[in-house]
N, C-alpha and C. Protein backbone atom coordinates (compact mmCIF):
# COMPACT_ATOMS: atom_id res chain seq x y z
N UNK A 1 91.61 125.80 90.45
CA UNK A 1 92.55 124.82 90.95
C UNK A 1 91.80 123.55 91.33
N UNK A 2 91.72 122.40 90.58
CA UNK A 2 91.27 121.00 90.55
C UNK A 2 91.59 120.49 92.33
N UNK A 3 92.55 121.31 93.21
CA UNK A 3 93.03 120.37 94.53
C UNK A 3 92.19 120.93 95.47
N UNK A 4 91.57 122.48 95.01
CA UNK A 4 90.59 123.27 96.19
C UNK A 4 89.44 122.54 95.80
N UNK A 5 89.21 121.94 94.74
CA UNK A 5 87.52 121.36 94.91
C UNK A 5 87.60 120.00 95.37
N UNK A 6 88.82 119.28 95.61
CA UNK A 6 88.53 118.51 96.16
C UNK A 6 88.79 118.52 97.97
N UNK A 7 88.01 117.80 99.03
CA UNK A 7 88.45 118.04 100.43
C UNK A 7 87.55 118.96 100.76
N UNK A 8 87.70 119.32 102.27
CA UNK A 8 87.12 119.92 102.54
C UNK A 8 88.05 120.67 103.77
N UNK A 9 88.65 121.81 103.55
CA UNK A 9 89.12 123.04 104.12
C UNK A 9 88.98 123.81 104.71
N UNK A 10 90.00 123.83 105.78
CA UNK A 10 89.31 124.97 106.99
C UNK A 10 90.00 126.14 106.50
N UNK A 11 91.51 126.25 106.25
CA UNK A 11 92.32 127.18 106.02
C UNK A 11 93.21 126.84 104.74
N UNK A 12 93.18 127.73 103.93
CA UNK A 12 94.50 127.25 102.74
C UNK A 12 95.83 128.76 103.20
N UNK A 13 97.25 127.84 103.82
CA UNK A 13 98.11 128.18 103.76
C UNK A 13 99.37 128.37 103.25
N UNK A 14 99.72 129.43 102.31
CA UNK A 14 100.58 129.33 101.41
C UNK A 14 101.84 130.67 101.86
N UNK A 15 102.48 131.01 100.98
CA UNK A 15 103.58 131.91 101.16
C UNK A 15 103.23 133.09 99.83
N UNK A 16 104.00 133.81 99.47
CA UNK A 16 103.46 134.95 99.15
C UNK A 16 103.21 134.57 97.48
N UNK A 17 103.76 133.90 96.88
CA UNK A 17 103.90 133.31 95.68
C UNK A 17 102.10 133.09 95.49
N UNK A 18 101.28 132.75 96.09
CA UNK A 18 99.85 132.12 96.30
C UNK A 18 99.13 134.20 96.69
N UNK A 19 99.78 134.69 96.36
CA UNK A 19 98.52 135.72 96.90
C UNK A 19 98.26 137.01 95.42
N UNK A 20 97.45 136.15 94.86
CA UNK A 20 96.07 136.51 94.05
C UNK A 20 94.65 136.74 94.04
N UNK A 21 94.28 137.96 93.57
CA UNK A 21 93.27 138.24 93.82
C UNK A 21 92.03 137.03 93.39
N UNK A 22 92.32 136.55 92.81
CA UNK A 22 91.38 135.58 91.94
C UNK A 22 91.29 134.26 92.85
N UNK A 23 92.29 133.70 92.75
CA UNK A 23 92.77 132.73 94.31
C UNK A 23 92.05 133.24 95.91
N UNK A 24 92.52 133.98 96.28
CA UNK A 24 91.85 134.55 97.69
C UNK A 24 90.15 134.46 97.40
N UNK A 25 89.69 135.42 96.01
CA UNK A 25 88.25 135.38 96.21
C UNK A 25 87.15 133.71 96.00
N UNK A 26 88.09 133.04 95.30
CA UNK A 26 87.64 131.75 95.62
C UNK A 26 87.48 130.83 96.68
N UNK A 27 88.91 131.14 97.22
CA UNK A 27 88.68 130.70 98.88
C UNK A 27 88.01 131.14 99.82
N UNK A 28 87.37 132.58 99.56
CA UNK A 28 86.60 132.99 100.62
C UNK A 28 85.31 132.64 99.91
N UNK A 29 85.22 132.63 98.46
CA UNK A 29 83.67 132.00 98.05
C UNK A 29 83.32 130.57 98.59
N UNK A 30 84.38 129.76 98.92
CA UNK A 30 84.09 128.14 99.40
C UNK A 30 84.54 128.45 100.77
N UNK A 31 84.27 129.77 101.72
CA UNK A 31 84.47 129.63 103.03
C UNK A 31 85.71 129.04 103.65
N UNK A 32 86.44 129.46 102.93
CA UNK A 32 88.05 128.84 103.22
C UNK A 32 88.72 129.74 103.76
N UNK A 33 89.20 130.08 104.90
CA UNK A 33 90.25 131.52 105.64
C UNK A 33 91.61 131.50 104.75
N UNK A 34 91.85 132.02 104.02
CA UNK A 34 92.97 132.27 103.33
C UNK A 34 94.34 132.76 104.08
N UNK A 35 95.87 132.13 104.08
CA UNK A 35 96.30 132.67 105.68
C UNK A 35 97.77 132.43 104.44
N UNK A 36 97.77 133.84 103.80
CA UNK A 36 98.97 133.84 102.58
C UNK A 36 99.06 135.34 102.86
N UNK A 37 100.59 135.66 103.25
CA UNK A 37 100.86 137.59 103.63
C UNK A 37 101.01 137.70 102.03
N UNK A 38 100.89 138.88 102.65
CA UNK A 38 100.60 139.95 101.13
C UNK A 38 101.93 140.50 100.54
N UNK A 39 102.11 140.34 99.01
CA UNK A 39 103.00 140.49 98.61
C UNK A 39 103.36 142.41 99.04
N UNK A 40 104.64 142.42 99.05
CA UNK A 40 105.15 144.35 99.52
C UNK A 40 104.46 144.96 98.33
N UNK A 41 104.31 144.78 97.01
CA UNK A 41 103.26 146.07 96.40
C UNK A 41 101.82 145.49 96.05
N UNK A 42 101.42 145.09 97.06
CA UNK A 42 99.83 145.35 97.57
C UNK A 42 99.46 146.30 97.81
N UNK A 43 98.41 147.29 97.81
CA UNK A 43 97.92 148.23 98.01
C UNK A 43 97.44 148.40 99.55
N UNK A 44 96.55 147.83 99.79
CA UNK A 44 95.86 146.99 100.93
C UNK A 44 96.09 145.64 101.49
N UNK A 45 96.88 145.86 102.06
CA UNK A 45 97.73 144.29 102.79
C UNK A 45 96.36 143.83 103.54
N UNK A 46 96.42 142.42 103.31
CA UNK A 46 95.36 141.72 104.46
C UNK A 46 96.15 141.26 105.83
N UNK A 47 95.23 141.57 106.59
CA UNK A 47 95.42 140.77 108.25
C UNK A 47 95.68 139.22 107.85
N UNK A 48 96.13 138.42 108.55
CA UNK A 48 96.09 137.06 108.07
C UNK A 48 96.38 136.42 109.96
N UNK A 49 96.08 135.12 109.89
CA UNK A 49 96.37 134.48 111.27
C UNK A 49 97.52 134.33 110.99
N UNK A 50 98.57 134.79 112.30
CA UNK A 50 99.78 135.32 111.95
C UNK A 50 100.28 133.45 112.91
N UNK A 51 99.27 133.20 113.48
CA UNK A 51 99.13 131.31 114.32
C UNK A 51 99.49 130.26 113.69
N UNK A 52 98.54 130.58 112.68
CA UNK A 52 98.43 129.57 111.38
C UNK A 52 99.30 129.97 110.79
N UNK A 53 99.93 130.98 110.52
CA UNK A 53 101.21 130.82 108.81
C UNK A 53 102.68 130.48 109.71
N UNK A 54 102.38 130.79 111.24
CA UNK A 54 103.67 129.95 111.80
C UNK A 54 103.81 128.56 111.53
N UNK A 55 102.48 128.09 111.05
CA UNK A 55 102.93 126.45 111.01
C UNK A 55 103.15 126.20 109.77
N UNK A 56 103.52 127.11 109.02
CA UNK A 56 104.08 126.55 107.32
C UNK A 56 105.64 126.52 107.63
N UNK A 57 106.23 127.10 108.39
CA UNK A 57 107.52 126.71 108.30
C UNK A 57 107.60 125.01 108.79
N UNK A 58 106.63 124.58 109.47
CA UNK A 58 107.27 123.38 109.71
C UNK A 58 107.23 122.86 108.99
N UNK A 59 106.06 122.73 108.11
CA UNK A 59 105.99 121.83 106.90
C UNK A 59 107.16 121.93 105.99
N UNK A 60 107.67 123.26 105.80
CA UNK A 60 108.61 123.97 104.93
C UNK A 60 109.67 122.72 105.44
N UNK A 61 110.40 123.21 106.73
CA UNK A 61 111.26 122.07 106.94
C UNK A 61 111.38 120.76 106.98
N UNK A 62 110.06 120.22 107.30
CA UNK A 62 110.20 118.77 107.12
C UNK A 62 110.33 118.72 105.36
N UNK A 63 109.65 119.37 104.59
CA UNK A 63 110.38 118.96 103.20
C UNK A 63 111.33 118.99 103.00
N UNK A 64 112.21 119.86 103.73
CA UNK A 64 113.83 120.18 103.22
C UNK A 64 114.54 119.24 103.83
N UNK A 65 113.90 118.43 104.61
CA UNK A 65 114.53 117.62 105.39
C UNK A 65 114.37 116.22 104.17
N UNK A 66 113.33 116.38 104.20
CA UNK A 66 112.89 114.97 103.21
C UNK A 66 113.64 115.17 101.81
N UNK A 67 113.85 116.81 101.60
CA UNK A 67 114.58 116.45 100.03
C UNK A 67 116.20 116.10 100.24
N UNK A 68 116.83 115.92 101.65
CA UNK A 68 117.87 115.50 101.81
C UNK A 68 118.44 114.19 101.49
N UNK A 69 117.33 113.45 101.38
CA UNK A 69 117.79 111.72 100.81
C UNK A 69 117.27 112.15 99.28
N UNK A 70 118.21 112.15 98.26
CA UNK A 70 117.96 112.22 97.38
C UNK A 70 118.15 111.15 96.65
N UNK A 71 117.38 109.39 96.47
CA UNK A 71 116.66 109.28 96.10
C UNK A 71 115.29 109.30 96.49
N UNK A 72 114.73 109.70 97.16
CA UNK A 72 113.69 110.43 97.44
C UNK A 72 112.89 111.61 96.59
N UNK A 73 113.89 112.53 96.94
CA UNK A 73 113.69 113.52 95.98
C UNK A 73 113.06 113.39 94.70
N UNK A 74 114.14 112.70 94.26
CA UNK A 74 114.62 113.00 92.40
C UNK A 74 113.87 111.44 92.16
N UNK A 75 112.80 110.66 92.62
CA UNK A 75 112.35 109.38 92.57
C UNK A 75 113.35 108.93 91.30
N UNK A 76 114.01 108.10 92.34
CA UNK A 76 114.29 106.57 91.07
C UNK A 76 114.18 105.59 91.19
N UNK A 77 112.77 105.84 91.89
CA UNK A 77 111.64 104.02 92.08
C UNK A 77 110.92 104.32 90.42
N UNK A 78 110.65 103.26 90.04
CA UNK A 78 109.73 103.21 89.24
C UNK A 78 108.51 102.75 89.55
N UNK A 79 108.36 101.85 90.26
CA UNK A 79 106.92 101.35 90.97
C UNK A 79 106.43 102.50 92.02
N UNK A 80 105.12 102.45 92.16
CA UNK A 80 104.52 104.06 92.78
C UNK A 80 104.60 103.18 94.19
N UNK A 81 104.39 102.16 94.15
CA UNK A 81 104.56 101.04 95.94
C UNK A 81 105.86 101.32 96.20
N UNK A 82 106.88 101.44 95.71
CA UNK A 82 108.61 101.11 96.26
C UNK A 82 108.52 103.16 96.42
N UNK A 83 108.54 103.93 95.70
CA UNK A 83 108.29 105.37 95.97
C UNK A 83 107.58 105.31 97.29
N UNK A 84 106.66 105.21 97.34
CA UNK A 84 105.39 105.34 98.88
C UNK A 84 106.27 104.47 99.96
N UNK A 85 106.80 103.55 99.77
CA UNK A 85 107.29 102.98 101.13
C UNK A 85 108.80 103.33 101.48
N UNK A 86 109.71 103.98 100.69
CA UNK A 86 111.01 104.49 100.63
C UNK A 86 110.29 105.76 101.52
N UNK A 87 109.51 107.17 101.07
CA UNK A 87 109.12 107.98 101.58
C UNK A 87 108.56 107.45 103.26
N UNK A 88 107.50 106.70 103.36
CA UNK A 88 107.23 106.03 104.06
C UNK A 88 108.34 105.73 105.50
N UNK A 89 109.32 105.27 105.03
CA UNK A 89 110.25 104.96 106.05
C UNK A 89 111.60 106.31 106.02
N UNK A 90 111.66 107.32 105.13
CA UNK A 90 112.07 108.21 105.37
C UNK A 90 111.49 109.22 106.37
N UNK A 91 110.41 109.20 106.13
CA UNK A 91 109.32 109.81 107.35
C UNK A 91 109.65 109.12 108.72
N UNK A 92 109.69 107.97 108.88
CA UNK A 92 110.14 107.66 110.31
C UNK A 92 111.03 107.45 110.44
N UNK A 93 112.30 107.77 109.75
CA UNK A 93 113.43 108.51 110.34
C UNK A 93 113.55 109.76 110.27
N UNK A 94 112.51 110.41 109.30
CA UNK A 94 112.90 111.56 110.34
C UNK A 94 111.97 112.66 111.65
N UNK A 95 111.31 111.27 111.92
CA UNK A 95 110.84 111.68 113.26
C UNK A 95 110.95 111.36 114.45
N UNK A 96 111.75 109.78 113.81
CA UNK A 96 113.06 109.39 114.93
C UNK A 96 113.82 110.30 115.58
N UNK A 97 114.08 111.17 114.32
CA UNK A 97 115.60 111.92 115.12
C UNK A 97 114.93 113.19 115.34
């Protein structure tokens, strides 16, 4: 995955869709805490910071929040500046409210 080599990562948090064996052993090869529950036919479920995967729902919701202005969503900026500043000011409304 071209987005794990770039940055530098304390934790990669995902949902169960992300839990591969191949994936996990990379993240623990670049010292990354992997914090993705284990799909129900796992053999051996991993422990995971149960701290850290509470904070994917927020993210979860602020997207669902953000895919509510749909042009947002479904971009029908064509300039990548008018996209970034539409998002931009959708973000501070919705942290206004």
């Amino acid at each position: 995955m071209p987005l794990l080599d770039e940055g530098d990562l304390e934790a990669f948090i995902a949902d169960k869709a992300y839990d591969a064996d191949p994936l996990i052993e990379k993240l623990e090869e670049r010292k990354i805490t992997p914090v993705i529950s284990s799909k129900k036919n796992r053999r051996n479920p991993r422990k995971i910071l149960f701290l850290l995967y509470k904070k994917r729902n927020i993210i979860e919701r602020f997207f669902t929040r953000l895919k509510q202005f749909r042009d947002t969503a479904t971009r029908y900026d064509k300039l990548k500046s008018a996209f970034i500043a539409v998002v931009q000011l959708v973000v501070v409304g919705i942290a206004i409210n």
